[in-house]
Protein backbone atom coordinates (compact mmCIF):
# COMPACT_ATOMS: atom_id res chain seq x y z
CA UNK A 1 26.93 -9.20 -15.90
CA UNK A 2 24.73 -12.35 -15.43
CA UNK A 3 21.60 -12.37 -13.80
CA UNK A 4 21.81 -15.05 -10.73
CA UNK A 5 19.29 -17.73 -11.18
CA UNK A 6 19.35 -19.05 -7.70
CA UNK A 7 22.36 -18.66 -4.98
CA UNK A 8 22.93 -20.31 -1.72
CA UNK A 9 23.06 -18.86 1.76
CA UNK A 10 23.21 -19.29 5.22
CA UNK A 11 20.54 -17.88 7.56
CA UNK A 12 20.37 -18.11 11.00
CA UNK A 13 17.07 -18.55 12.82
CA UNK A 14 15.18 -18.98 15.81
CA UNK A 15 15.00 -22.51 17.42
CA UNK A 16 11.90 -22.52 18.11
CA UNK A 17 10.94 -20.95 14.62
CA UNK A 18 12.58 -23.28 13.20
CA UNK A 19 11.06 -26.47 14.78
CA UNK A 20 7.69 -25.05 13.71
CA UNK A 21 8.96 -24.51 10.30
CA UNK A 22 10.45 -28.15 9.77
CA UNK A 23 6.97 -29.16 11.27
CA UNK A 24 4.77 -27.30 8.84
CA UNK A 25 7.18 -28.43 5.70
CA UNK A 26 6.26 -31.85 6.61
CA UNK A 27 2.59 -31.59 7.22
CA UNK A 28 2.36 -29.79 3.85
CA UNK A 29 4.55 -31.51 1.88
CA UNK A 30 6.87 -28.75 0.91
CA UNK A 31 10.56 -27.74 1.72
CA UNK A 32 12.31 -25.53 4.09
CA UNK A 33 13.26 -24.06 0.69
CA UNK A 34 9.65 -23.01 -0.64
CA UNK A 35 8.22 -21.95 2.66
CA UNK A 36 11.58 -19.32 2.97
CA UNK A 37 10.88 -18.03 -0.70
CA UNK A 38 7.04 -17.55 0.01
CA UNK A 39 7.94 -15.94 3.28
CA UNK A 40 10.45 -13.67 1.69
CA UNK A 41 7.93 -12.85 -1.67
CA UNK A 42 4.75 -11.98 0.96
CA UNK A 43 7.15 -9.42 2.43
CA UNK A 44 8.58 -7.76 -0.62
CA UNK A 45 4.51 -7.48 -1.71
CA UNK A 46 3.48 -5.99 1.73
CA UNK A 47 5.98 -3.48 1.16
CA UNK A 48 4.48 -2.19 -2.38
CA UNK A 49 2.37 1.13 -1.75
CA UNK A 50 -1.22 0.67 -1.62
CA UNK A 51 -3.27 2.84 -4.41
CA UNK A 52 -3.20 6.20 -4.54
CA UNK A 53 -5.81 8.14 -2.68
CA UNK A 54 -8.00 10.02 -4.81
CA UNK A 55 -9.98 12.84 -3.46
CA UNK A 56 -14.05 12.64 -4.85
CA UNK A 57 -15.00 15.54 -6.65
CA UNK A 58 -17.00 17.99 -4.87
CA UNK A 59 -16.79 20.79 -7.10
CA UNK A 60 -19.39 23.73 -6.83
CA UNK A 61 -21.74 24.21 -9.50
CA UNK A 62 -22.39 22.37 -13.17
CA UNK A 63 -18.84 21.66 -15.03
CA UNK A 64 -18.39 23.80 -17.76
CA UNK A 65 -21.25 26.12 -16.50
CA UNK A 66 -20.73 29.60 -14.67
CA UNK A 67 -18.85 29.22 -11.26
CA UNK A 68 -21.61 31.01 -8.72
CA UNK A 69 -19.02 31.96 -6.65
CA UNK A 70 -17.19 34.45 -8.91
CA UNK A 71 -19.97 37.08 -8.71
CA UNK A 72 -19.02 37.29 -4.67
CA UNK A 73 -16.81 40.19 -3.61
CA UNK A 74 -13.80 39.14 -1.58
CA UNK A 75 -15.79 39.58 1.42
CA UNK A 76 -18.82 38.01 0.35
CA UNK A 77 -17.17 35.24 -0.60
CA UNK A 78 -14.93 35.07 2.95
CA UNK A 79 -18.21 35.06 4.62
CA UNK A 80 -19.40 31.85 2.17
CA UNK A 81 -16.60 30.30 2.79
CA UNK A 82 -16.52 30.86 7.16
CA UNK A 83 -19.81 30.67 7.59
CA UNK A 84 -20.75 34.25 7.99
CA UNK A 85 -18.37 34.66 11.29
């Protein structure tokens, strides 16, 4: 199979959409065309996922260096890690 270089269609929109389209092709010098394609492109991009979150580091201690909470016993350390409750 081909790839399609360009293909033809019918769309139907809004009368008043359209009047406001035909009005801005003309004060911009641009087709009906070329304002559809942009219109259709900005969507596809809004619809890409934004960057992926990525939590900041906040480990304990020095990297590499003794973790200071492994010396805790379980209770110890359930007390760090609720405040002493």
């Amino acid at each position: 199979m081909g790839n399609i270089l360009a293909m033809k269609t019918t769309v139907e929109i809004d009368d008043a959409l359209i009047v406001r389209v035909r009005k801005h092709a003309r004060r911009t010098g641009r087709t009906m065309r070329s304002l559809v394609e942009e219109g259709l492109r900005r969507c596809l991009e809004a619809e890409r996922p934004a960057k992926r979150y990525e939590l900041p580091d906040l480990s304990v201690g020095n990297t590499g260096g003794l973790n200071p909470l492994e010396a805790l016993s379980w209770q110890d350390l359930r007390d760090e890690i609720y405040g002493g409750r």
